[in-house]
PDB file of N, CA and C in Angstrom:
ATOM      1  N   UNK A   1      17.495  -6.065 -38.850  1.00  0.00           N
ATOM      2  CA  UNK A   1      16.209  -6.452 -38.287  1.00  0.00           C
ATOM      3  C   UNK A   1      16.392  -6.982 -36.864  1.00  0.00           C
ATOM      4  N   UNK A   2      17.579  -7.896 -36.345  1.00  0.00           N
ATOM      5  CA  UNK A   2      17.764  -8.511 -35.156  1.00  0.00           C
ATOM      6  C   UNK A   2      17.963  -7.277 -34.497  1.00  0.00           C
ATOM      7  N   UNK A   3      18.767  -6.279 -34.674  1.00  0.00           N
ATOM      8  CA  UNK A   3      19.471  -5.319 -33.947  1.00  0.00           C
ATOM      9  C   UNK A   3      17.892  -4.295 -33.366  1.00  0.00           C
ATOM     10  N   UNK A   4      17.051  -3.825 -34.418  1.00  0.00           N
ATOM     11  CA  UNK A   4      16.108  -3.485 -33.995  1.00  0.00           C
ATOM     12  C   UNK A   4      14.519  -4.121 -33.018  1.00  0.00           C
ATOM     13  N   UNK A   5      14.506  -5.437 -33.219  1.00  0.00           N
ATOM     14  CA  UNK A   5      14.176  -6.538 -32.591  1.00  0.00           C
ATOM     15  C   UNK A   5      14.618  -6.263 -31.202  1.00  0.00           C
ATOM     16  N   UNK A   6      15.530  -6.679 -30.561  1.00  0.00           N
ATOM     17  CA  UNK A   6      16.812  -6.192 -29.847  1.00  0.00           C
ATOM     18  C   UNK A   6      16.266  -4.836 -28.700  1.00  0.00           C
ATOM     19  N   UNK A   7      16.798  -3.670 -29.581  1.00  0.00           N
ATOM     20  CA  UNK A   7      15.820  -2.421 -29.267  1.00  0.00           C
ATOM     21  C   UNK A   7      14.666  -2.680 -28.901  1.00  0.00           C
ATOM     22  N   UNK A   8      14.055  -2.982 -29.594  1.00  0.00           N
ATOM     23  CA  UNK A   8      12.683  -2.770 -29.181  1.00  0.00           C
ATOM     24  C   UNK A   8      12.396  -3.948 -27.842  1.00  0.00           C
ATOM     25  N   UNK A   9      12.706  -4.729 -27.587  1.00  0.00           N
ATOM     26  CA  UNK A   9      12.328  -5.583 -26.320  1.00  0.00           C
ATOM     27  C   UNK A   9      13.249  -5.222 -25.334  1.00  0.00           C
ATOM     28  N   UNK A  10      14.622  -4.276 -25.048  1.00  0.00           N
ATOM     29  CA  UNK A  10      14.880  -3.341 -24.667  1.00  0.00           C
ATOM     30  C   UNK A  10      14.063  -2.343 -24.074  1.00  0.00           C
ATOM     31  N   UNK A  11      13.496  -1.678 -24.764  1.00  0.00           N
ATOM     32  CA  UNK A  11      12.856  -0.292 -24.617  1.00  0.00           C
ATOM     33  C   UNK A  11      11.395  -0.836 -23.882  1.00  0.00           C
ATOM     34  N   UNK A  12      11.189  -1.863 -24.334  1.00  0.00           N
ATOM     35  CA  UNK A  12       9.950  -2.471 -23.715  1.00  0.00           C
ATOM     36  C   UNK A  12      10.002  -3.123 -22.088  1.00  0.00           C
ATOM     37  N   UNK A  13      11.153  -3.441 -21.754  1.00  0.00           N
ATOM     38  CA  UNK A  13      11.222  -3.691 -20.310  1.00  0.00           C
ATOM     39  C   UNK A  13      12.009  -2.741 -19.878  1.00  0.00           C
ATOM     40  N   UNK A  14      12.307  -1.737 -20.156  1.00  0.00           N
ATOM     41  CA  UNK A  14      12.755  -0.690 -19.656  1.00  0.00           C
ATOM     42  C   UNK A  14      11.193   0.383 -19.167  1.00  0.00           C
ATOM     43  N   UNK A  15      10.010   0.180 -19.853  1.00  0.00           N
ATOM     44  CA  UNK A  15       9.249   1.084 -19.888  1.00  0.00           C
ATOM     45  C   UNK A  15       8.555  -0.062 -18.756  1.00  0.00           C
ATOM     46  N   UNK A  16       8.563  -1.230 -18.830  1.00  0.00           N
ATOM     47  CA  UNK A  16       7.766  -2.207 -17.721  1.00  0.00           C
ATOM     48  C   UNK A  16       8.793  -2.279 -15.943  1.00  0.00           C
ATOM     49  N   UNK A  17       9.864  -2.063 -16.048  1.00  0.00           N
ATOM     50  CA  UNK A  17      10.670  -1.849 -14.859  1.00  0.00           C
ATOM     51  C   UNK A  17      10.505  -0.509 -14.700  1.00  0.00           C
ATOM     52  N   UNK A  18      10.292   0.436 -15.322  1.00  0.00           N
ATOM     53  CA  UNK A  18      10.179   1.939 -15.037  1.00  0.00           C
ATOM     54  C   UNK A  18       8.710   1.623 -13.530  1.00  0.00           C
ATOM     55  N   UNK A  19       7.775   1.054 -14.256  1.00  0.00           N
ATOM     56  CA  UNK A  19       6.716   1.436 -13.106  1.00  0.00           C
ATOM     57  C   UNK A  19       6.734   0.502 -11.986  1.00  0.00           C
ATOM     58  N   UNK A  20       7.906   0.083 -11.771  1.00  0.00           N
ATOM     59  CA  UNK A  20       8.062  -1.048 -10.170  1.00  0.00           C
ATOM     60  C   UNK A  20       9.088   0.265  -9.301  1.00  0.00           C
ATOM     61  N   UNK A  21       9.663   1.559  -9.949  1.00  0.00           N
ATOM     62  CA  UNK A  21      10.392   2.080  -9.001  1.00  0.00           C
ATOM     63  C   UNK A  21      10.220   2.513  -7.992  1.00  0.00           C
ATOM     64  N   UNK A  22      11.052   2.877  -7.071  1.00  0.00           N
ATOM     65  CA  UNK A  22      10.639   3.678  -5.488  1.00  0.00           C
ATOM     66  C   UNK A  22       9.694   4.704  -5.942  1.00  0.00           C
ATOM     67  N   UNK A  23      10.423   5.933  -6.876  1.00  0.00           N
ATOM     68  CA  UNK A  23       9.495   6.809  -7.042  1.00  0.00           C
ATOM     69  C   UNK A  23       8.167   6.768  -7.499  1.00  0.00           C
ATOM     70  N   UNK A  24       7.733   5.475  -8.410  1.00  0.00           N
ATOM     71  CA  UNK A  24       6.468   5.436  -8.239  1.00  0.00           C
ATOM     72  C   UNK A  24       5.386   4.762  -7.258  1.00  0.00           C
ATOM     73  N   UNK A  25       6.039   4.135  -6.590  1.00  0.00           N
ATOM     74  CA  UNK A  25       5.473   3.431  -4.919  1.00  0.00           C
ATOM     75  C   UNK A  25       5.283   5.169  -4.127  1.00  0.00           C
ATOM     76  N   UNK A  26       6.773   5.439  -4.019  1.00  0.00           N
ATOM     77  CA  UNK A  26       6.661   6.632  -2.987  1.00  0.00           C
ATOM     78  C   UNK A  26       5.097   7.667  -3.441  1.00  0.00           C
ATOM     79  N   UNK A  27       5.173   8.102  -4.918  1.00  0.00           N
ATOM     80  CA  UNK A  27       3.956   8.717  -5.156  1.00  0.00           C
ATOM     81  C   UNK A  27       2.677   8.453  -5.202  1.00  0.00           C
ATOM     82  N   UNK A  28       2.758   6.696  -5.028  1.00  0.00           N
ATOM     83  CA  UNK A  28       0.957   6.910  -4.944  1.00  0.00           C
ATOM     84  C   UNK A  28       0.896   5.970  -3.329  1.00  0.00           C
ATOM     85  N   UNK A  29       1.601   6.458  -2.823  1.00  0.00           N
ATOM     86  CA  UNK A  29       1.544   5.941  -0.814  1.00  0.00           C
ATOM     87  C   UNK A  29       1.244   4.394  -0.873  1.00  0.00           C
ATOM     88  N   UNK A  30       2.340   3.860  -1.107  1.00  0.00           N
ATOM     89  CA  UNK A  30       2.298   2.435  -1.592  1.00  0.00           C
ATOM     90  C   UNK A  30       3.951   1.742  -0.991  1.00  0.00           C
ATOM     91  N   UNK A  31       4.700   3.080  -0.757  1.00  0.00           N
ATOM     92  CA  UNK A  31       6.090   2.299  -0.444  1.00  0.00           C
ATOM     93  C   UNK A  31       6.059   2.298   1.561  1.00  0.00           C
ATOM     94  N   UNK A  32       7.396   1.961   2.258  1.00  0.00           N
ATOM     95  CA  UNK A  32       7.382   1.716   3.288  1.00  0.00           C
ATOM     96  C   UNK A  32       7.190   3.241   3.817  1.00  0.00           C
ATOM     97  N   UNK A  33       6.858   3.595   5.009  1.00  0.00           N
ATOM     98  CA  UNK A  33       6.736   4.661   5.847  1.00  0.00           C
ATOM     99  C   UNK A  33       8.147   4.945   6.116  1.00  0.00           C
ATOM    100  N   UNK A  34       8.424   5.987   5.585  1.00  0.00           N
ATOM    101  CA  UNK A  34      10.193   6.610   6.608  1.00  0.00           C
ATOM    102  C   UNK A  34       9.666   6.715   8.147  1.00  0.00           C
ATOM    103  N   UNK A  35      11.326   5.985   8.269  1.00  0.00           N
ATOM    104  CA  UNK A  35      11.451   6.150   9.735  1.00  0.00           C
ATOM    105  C   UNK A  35      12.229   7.388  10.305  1.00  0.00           C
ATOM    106  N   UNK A  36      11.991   8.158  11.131  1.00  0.00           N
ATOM    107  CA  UNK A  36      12.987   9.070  11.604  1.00  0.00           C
ATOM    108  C   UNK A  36      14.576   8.612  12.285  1.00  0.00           C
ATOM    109  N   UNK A  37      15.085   9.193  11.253  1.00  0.00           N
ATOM    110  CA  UNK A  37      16.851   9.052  11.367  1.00  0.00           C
ATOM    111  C   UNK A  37      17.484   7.301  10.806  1.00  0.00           C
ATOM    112  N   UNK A  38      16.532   6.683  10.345  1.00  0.00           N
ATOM    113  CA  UNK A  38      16.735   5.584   9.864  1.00  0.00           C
ATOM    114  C   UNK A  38      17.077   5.086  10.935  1.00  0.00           C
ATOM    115  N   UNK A  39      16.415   4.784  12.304  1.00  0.00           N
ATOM    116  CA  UNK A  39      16.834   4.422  13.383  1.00  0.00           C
ATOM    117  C   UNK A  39      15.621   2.933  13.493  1.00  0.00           C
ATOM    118  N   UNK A  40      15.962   1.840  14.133  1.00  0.00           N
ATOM    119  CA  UNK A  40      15.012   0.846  13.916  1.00  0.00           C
ATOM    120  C   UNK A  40      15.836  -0.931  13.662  1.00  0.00           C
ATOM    121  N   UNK A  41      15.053  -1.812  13.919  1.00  0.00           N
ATOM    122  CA  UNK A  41      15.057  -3.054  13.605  1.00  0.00           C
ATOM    123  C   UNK A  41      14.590  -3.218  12.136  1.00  0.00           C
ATOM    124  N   UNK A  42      15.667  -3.735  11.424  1.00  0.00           N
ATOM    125  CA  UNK A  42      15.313  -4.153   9.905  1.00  0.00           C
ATOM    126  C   UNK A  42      15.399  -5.673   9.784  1.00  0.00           C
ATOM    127  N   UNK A  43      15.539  -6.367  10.727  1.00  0.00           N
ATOM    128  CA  UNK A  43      15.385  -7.412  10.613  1.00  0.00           C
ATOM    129  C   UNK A  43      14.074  -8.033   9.876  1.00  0.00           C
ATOM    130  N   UNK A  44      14.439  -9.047   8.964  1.00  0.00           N
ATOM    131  CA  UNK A  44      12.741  -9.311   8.064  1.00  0.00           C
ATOM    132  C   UNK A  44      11.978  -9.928   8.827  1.00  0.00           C
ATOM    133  N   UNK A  45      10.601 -10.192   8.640  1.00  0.00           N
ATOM    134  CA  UNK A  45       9.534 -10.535   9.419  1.00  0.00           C
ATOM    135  C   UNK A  45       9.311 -12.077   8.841  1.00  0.00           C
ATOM    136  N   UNK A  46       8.988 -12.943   9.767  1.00  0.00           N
ATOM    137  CA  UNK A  46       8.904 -14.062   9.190  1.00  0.00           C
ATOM    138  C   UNK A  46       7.173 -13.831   8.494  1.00  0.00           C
ATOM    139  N   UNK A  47       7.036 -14.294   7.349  1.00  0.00           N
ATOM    140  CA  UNK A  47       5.599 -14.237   6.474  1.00  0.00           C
ATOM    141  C   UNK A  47       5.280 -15.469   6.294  1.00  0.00           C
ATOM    142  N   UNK A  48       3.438 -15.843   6.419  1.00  0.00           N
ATOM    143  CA  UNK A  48       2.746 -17.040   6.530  1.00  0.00           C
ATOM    144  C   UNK A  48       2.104 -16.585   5.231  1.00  0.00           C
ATOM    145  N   UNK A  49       2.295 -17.338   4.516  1.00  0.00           N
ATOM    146  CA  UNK A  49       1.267 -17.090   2.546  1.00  0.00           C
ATOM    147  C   UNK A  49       0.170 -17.693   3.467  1.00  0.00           C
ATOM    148  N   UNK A  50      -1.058 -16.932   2.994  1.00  0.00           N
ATOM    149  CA  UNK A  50      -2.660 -17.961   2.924  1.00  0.00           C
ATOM    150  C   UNK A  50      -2.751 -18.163   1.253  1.00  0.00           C
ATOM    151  N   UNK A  51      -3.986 -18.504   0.870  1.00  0.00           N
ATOM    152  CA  UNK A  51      -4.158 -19.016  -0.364  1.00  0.00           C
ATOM    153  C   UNK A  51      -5.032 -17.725  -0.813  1.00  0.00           C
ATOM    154  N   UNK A  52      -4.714 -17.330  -2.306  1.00  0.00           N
ATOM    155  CA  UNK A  52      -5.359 -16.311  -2.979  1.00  0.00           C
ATOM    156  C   UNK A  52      -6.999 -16.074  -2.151  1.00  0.00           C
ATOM    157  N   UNK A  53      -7.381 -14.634  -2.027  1.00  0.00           N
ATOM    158  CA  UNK A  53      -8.286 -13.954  -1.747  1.00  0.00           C
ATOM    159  C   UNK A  53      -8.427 -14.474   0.280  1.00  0.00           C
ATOM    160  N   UNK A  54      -7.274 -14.752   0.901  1.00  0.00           N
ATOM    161  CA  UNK A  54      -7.074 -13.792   1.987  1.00  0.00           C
ATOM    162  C   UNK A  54      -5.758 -13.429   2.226  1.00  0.00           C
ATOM    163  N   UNK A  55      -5.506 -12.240   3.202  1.00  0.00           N
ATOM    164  CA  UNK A  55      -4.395 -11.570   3.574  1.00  0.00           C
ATOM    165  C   UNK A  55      -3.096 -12.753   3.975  1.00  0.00           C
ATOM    166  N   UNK A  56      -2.007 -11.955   3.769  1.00  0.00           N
ATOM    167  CA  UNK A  56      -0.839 -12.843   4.146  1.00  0.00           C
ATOM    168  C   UNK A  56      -0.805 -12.149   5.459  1.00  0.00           C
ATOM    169  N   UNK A  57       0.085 -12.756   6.541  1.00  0.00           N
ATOM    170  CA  UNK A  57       0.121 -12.443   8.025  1.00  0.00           C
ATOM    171  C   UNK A  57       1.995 -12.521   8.079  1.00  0.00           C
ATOM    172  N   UNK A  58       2.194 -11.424   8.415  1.00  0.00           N
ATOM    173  CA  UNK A  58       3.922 -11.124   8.940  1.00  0.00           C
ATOM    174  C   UNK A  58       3.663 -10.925  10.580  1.00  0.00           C
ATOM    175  N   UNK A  59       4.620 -11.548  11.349  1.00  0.00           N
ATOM    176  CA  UNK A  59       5.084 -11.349  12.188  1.00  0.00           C
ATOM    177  C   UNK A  59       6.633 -11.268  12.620  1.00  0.00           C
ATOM    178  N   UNK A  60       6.563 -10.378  13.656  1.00  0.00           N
ATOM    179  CA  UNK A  60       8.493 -10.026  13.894  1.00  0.00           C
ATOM    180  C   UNK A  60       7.936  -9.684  15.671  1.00  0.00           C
ATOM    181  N   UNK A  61       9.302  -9.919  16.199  1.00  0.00           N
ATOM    182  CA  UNK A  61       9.316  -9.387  17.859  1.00  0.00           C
ATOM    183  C   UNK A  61       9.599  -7.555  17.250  1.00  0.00           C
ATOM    184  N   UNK A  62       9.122  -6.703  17.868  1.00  0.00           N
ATOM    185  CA  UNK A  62       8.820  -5.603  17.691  1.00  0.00           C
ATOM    186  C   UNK A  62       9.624  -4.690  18.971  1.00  0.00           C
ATOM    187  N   UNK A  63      10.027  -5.149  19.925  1.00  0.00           N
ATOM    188  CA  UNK A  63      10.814  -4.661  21.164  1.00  0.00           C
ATOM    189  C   UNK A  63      10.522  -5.758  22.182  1.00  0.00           C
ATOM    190  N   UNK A  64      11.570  -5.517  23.457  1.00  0.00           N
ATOM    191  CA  UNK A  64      11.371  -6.300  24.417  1.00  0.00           C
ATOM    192  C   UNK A  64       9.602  -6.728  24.718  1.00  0.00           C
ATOM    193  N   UNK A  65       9.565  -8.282  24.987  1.00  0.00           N
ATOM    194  CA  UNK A  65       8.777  -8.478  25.529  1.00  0.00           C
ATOM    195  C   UNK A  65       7.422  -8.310  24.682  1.00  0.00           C
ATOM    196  N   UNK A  66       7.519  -8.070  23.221  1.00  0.00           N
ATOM    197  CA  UNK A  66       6.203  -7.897  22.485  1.00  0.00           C
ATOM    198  C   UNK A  66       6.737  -7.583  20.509  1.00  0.00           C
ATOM    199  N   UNK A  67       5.470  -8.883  19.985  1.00  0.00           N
ATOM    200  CA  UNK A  67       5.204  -9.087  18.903  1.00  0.00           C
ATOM    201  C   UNK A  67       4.533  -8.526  18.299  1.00  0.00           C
ATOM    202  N   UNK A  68       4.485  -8.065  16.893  1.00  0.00           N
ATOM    203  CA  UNK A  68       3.708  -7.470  16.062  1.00  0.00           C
ATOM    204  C   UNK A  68       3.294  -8.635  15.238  1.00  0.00           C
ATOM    205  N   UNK A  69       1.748  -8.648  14.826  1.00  0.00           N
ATOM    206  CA  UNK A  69       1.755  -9.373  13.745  1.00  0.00           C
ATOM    207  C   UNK A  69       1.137  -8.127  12.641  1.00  0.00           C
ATOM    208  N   UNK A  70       1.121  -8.149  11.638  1.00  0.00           N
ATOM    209  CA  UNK A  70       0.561  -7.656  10.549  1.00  0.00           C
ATOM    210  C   UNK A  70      -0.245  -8.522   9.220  1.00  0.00           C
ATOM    211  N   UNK A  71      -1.336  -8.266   8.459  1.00  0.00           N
ATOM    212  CA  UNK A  71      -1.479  -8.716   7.416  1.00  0.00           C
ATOM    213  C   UNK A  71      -1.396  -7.483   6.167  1.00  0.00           C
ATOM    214  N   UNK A  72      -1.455  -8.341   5.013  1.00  0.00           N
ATOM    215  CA  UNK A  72      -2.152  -7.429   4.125  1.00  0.00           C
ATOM    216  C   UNK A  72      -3.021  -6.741   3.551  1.00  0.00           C
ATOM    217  N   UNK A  73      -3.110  -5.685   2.579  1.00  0.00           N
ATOM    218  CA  UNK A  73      -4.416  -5.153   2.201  1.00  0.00           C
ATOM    219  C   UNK A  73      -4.453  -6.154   0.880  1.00  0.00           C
ATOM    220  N   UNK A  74      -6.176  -5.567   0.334  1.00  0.00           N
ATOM    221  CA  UNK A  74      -6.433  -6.158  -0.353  1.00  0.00           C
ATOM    222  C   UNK A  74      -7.874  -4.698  -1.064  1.00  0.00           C
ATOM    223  N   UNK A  75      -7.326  -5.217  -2.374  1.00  0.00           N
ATOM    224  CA  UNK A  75      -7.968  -4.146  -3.266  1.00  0.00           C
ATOM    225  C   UNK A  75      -8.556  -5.496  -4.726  1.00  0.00           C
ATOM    226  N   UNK A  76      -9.924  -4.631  -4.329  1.00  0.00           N
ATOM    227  CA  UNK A  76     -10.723  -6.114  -5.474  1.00  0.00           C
ATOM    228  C   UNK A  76     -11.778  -5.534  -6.055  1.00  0.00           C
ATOM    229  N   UNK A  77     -12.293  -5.173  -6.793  1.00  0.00           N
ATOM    230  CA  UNK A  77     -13.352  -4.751  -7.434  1.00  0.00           C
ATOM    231  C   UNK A  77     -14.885  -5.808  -7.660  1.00  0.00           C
ATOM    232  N   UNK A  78     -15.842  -5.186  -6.952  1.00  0.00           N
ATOM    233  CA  UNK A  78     -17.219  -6.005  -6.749  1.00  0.00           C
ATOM    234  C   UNK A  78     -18.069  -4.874  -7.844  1.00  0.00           C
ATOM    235  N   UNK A  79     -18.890  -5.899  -8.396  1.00  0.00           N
ATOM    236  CA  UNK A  79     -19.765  -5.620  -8.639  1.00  0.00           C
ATOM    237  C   UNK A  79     -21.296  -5.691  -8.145  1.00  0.00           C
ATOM    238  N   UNK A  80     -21.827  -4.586  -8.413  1.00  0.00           N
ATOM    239  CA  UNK A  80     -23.076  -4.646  -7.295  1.00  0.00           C
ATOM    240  C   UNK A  80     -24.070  -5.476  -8.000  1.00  0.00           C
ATOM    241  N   UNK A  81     -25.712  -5.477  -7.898  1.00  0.00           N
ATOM    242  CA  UNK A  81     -26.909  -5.735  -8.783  1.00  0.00           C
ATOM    243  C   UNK A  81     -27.134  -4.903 -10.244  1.00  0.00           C
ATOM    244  N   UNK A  82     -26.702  -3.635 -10.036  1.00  0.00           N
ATOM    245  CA  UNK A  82     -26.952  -3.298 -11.248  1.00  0.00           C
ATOM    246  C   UNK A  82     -26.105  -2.938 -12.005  1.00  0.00           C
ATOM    247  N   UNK A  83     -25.084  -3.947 -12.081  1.00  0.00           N
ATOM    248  CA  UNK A  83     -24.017  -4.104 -12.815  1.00  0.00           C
ATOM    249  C   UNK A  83     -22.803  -3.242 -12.579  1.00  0.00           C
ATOM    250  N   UNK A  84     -23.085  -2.274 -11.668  1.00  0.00           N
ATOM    251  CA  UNK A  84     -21.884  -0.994 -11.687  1.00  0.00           C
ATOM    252  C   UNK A  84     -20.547  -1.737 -10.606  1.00  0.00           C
ATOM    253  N   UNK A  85     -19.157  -1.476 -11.021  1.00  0.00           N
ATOM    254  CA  UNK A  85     -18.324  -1.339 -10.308  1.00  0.00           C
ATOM    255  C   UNK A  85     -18.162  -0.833  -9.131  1.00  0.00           C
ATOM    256  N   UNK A  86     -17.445  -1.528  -7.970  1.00  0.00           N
ATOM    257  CA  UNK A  86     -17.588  -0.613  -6.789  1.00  0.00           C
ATOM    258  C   UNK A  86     -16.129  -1.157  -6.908  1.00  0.00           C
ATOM    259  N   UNK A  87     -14.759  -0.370  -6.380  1.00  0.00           N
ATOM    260  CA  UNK A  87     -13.561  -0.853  -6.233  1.00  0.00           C
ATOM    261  C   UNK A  87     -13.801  -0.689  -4.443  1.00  0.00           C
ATOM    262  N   UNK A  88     -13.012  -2.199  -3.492  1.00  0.00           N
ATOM    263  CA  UNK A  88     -13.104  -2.583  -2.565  1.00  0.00           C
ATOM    264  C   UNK A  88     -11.890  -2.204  -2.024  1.00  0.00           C
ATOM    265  N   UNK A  89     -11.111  -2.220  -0.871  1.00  0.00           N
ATOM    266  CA  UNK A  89     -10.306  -1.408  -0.129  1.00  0.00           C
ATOM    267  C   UNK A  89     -10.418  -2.478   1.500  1.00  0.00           C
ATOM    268  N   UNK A  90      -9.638  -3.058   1.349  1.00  0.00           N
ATOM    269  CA  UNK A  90      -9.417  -4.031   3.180  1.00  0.00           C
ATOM    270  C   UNK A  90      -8.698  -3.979   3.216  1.00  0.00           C
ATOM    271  N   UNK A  91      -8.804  -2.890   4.337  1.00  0.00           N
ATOM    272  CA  UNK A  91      -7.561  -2.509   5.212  1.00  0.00           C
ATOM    273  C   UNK A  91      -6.569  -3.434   5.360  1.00  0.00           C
ATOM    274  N   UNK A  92      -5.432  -2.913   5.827  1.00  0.00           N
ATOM    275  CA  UNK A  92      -3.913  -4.195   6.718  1.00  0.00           C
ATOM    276  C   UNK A  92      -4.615  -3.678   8.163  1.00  0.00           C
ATOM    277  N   UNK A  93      -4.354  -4.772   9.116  1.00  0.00           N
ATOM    278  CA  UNK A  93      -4.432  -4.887  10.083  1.00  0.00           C
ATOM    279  C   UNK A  93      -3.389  -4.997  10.944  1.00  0.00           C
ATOM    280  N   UNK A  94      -3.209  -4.450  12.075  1.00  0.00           N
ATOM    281  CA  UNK A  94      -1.541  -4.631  12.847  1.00  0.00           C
ATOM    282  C   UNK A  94      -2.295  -4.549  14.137  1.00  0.00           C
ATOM    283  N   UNK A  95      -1.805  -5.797  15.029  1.00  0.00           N
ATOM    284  CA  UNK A  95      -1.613  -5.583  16.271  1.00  0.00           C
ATOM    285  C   UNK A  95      -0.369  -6.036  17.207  1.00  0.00           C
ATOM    286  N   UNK A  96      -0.151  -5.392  18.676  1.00  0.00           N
ATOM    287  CA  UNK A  96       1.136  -6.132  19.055  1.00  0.00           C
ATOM    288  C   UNK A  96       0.667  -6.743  20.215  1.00  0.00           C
ATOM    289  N   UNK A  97       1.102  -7.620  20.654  1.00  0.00           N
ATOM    290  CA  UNK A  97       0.870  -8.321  22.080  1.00  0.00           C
ATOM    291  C   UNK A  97       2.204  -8.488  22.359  1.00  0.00           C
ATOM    292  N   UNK A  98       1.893  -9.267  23.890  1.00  0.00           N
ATOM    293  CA  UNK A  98       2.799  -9.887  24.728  1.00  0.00           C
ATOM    294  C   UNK A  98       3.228 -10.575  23.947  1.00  0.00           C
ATOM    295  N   UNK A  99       4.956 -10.925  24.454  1.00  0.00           N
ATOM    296  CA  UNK A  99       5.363 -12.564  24.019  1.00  0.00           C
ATOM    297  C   UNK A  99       6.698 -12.434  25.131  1.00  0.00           C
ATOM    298  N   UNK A 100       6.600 -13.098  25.933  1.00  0.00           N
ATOM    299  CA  UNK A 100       7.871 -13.318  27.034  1.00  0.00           C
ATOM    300  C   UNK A 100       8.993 -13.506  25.590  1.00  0.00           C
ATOM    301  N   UNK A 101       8.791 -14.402  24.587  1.00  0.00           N
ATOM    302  CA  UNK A 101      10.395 -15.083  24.020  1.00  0.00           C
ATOM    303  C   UNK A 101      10.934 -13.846  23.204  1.00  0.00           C
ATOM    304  N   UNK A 102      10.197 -12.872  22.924  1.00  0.00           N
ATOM    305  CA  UNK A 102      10.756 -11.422  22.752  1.00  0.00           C
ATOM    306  C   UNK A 102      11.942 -11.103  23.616  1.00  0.00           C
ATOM    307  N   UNK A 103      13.120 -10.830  22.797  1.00  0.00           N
ATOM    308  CA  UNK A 103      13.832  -9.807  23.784  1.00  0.00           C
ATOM    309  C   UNK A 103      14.829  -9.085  23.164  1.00  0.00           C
ATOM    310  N   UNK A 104      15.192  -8.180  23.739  1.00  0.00           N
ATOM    311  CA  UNK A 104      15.668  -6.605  22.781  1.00  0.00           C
ATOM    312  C   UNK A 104      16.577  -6.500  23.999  1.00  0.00           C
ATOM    313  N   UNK A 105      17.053  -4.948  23.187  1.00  0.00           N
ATOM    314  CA  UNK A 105      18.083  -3.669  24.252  1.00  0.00           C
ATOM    315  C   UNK A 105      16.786  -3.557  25.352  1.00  0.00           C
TER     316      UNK A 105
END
C-alpha cells in the first residue's frame, strides 16, 4: 500500500511539473523571445514587486547610455452586467530612456 501511495504522488507531480516546461511556455508564446546567435546581456534585471492587481516593473541598463524599464502583463477575467465573462489582456509595457550611469562596450 505505501509503495503504491509512493507511485501515485510520484506520477502526480510528475504530471504537475510536466506543464511548467519550456516546451509548454514555448507553445503557447509565453516563454522568452530567442535572440539571434544567443548574442546579448543576460545579466538579471533588478525587479520592484507592487502589491497584487498591478504590474511588477524590471529595470536593467540596456546599452551605453540607456535604461529599459519593463512591466508585466496581466490576464483577469471581468464580468460584464449581464453576467457574461469577458477574459481581460494588459499589455507589458517597455520603454528605454536616457541614463548617463549606463555604460557598456
Amino acid at each position: 500500500m505505501r509503495r503504491l501511495t509512493a507511485v501515485g504522488a510520484a506520477l502526480a507531480l510528475a504530471v504537475l511539473l510536466g506543464g511548467c516546461s519550456q516546451k509548454y511556455y514555448d507553445e503557447r508564446g509565453k516563454a522568452d523571445a530567442p535572440v539571434a546567435g544567443r548574442a546579448g546581456d543576460d545579466t538579471p534585471a533588478e525587479v520592484h514587486n507592487f502589491p497584487d492587481g498591478f504590474g511588477n516593473l524590471a529595470t536593467k541598463c540596456v546599452g551605453p547610455g540607456k535604461r529599459g524599464y519593463t512591466t508585466t502583463r496581466d490576464v483577469h477575467a471581468e464580468r460584464d452586467d449581464g453576467g457574461d465573462t469577458e477574459i481581460v489582456i494588459i499589455p507589458a509595457n517597455a520603454v528605454v530612456v536616457d541614463d548617463p550611469g549606463c555604460t557598456g562596450p
